[in-house]
Structures are given as C-alpha cells and as structure tokens.
C-alpha atoms as a PDB file:
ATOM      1  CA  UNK A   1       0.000   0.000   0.000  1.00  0.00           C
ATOM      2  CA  UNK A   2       1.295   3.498  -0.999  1.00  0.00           C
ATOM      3  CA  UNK A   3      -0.351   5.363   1.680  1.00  0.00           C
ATOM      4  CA  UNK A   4      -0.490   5.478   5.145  1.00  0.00           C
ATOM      5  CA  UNK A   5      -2.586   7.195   7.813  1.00  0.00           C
ATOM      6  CA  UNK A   6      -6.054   7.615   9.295  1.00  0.00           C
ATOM      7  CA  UNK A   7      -7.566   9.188   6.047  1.00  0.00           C
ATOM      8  CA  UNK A   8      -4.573   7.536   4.170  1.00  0.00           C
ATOM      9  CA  UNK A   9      -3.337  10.230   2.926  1.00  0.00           C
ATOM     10  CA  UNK A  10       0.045  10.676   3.716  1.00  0.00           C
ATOM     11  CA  UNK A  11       2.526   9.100   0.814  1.00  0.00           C
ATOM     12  CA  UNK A  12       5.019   6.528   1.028  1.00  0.00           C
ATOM     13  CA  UNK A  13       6.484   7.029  -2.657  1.00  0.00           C
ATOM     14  CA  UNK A  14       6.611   9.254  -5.486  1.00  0.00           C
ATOM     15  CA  UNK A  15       5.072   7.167  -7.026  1.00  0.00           C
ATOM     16  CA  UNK A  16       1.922   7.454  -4.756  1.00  0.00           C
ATOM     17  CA  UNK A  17       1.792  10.960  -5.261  1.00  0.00           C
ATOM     18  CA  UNK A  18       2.917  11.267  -9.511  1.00  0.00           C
ATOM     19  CA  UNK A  19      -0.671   8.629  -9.542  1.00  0.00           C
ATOM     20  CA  UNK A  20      -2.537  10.730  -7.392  1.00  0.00           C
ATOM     21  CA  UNK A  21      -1.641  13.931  -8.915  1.00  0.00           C
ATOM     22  CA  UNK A  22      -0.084  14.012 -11.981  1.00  0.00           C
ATOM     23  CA  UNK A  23       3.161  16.161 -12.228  1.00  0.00           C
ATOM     24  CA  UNK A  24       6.139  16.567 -10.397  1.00  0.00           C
ATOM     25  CA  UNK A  25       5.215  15.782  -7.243  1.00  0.00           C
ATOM     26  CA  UNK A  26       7.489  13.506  -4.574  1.00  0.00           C
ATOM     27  CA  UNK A  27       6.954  11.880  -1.252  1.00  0.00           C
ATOM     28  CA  UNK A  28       9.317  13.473   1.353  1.00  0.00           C
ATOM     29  CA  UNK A  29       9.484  10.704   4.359  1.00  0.00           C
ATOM     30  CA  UNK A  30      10.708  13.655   6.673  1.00  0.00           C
ATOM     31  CA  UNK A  31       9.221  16.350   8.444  1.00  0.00           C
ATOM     32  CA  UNK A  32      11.207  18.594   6.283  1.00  0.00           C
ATOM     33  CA  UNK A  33       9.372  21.305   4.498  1.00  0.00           C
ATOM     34  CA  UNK A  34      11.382  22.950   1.410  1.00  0.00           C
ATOM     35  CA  UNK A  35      11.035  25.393  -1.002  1.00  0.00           C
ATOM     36  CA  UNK A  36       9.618  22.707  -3.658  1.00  0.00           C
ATOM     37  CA  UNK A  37       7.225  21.449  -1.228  1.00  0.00           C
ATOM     38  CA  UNK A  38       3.401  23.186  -1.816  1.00  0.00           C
ATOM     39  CA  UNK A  39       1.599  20.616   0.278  1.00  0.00           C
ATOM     40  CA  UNK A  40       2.661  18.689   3.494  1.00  0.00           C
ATOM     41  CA  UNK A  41       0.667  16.057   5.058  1.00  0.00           C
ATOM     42  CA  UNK A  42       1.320  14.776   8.758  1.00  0.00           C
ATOM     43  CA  UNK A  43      -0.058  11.459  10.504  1.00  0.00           C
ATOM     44  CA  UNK A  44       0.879  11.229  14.073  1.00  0.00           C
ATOM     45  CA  UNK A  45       0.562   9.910  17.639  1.00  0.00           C
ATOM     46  CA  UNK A  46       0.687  12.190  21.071  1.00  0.00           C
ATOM     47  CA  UNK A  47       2.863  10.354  23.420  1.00  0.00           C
ATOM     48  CA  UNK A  48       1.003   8.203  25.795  1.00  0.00           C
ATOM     49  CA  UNK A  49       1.000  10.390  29.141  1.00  0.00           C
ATOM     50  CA  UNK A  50       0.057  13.149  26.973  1.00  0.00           C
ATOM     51  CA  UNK A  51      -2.728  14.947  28.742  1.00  0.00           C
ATOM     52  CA  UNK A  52      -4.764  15.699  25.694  1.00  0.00           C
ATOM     53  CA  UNK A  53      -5.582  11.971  25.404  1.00  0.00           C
ATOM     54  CA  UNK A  54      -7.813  11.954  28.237  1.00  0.00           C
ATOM     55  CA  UNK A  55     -10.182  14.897  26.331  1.00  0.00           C
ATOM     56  CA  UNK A  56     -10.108  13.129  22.649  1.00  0.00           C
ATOM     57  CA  UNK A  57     -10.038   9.499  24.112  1.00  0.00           C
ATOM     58  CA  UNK A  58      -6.989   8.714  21.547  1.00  0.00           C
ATOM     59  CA  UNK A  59      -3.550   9.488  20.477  1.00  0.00           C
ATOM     60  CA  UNK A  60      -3.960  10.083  16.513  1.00  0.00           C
ATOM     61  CA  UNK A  61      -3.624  13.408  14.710  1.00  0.00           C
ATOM     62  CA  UNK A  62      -3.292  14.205  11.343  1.00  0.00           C
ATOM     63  CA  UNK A  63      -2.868  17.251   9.449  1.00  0.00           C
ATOM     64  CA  UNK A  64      -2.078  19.143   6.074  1.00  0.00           C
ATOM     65  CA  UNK A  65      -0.541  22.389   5.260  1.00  0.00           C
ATOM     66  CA  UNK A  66      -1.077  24.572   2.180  1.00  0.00           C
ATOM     67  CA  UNK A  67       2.452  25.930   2.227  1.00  0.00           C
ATOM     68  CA  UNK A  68       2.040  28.507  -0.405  1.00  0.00           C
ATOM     69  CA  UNK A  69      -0.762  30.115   1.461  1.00  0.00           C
ATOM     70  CA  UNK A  70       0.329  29.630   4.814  1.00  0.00           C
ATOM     71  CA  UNK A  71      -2.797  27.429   5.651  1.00  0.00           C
ATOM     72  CA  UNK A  72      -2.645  24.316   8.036  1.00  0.00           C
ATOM     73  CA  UNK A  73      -5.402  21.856   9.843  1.00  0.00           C
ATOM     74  CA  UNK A  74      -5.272  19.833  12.080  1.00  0.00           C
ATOM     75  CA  UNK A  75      -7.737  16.697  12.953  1.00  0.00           C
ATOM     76  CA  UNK A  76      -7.745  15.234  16.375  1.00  0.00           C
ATOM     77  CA  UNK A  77      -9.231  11.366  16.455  1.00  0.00           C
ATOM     78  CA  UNK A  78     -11.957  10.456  19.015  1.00  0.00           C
ATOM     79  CA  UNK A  79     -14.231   7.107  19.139  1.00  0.00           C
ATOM     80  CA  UNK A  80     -13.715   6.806  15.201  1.00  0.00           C
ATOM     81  CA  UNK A  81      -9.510   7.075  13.996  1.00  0.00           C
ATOM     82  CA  UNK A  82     -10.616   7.891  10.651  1.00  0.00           C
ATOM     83  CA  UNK A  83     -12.995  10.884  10.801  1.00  0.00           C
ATOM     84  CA  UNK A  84     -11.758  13.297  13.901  1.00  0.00           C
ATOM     85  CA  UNK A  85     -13.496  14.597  16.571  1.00  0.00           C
ATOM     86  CA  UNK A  86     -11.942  18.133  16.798  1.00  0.00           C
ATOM     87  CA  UNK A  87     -10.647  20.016  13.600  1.00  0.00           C
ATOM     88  CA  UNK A  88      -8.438  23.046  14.109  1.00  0.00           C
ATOM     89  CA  UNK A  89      -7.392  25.408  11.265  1.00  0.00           C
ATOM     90  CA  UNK A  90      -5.070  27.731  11.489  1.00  0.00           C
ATOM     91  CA  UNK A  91      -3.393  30.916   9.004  1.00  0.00           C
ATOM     92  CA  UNK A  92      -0.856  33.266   8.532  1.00  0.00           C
ATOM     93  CA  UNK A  93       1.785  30.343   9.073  1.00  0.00           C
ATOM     94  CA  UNK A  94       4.941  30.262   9.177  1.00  0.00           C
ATOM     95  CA  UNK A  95       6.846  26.628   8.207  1.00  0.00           C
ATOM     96  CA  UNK A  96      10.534  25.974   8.451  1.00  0.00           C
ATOM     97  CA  UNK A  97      12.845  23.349   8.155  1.00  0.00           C
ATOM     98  CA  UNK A  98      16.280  22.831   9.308  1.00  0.00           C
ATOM     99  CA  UNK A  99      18.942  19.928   9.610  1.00  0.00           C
ATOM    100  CA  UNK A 100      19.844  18.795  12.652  1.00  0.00           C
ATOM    101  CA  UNK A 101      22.686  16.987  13.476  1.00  0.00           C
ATOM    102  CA  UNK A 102      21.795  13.540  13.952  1.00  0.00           C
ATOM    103  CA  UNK A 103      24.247  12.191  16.368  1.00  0.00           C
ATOM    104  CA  UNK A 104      22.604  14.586  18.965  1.00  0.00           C
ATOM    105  CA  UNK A 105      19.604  14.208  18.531  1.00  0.00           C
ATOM    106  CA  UNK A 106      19.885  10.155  18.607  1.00  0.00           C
ATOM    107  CA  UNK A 107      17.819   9.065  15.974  1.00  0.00           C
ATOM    108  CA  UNK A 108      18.882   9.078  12.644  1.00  0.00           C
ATOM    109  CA  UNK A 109      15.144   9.316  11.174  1.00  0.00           C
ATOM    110  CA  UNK A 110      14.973  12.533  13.232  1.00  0.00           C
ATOM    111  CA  UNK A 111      17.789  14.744  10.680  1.00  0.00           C
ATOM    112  CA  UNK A 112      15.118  17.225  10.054  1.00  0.00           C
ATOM    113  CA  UNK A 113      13.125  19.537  12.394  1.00  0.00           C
ATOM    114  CA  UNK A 114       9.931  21.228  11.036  1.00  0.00           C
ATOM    115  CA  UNK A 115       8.569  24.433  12.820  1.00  0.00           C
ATOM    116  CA  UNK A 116       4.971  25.460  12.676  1.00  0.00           C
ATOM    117  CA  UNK A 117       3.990  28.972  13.944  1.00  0.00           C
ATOM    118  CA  UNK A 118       0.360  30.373  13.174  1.00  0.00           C
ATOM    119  CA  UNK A 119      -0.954  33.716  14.076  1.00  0.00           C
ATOM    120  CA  UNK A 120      -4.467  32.682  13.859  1.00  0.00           C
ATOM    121  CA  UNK A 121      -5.822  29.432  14.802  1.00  0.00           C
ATOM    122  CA  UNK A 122      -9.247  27.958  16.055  1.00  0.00           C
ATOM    123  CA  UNK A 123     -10.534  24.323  16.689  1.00  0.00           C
ATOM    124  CA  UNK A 124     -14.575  23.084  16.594  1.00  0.00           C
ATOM    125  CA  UNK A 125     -16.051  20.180  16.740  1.00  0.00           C
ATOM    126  CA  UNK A 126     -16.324  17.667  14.061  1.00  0.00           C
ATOM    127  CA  UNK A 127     -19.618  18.716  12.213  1.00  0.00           C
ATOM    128  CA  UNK A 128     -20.338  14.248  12.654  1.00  0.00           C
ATOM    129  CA  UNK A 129     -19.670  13.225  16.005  1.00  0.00           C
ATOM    130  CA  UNK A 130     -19.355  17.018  17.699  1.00  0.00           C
ATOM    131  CA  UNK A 131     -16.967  17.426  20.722  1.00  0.00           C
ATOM    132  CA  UNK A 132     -15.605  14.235  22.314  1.00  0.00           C
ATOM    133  CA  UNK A 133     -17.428  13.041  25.225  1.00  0.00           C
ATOM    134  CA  UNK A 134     -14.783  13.773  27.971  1.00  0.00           C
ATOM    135  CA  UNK A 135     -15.569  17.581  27.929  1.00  0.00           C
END
C-alpha cells in the first residue's frame, strides 16, 4: 500500500503521489518542508502520558498544510480514527525546516526539524460526532 494514515493520505512514494496527482510531485518521508514542497501532510501519535488523550479518548492526529498560502489543519481522532473529533485550522503560518545533526539528537530518522507557527488558529467540533465526550 502506498499510503499510510487515518484518512490515508500521507505518501510513502513518489510514485503514490505522480498517480494521485499528476506532475512533479514527490513523497518526502521527513518532516522537512522545502522550497519545492506546496503541500505537506502529517499522521501522528501524542505520546502516551500526553494529557490531551484523556479529552479526545486517543492518540492520533493528522494534518495538512497549504504551504504557499500559509494554511494548516489539524484533525484530532476520538471514538472513530478515521474521521476526527476536533478540527483546528489555522493561518498566517509560518513553516521551516532545518537539519539537525543527527548524532545529537539520537535518531537518525529525526535529521530534520519542522517548525509550525500560526498567528491565527481555532478548533470546533467535528460537524459528525461534535466534541468528544470527555468535555
């Protein structure tokens, strides 16, 4: 299978993406964000004692940015993994990528570190399910 998270959605070749959208696109496998890059698509997991758990009942998260227009969301799982419970959106973003050095850090999958900063963001329910339960 080509792709990979709750909506599958996030690529695991260029291949996935050249057949999903024709052109030039590629699958970067890091967190990096460059200068080539006009989408970026996250699937991830809080860290178990993460307190935010306890409100959305589950670790998953997934998310997209528009990097040209400085656009991300974010979806926060509940009861169902594949359609979320909470979807923030957020603007006026700014995404950067740097190196790092990977004998530091520990982890050689970890050479790149992505920074999201938004001056406008806001969350609502999921127009399905509504806020999770735990609230």
């Amino acid at each position: 299978d080509q792709w990979i998270g709750p909506q599958c959605n996030v690529c695991r070749s260029d291949d996935a993406c050249k057949a999903n959208e024709p052109g030039t696109n590629t699958c970067l496998m890091t967190p990096a964000v460059t200068d080539a890059v006009e989408f970026k698509t996250y699937s991830c997991a809080l860290d178990k004692g993460s307190a935010i758990i306890g409100f959305l009942g589950v670790p998953d998260f997934w998310g997209r940015c528009d990097v040209k227009k400085k656009e991300c969301t974010v979806m926060f799982a509940g009861a169902n993994v594949t359609v979320p419970h909470v979807v923030c959106t957020a603007s006026r973003c700014g995404i950067a990528s740097k190196a790092i050095d990977e004998e530091k850090s520990g982890n050689s999958s970890a050479a790149y570190q992505t920074d999201i900063q938004c001056a406008d963001a806001s969350c609502a329910p999921s127009e399905k399910f509504g806020w999770p339960t735990a609230i």
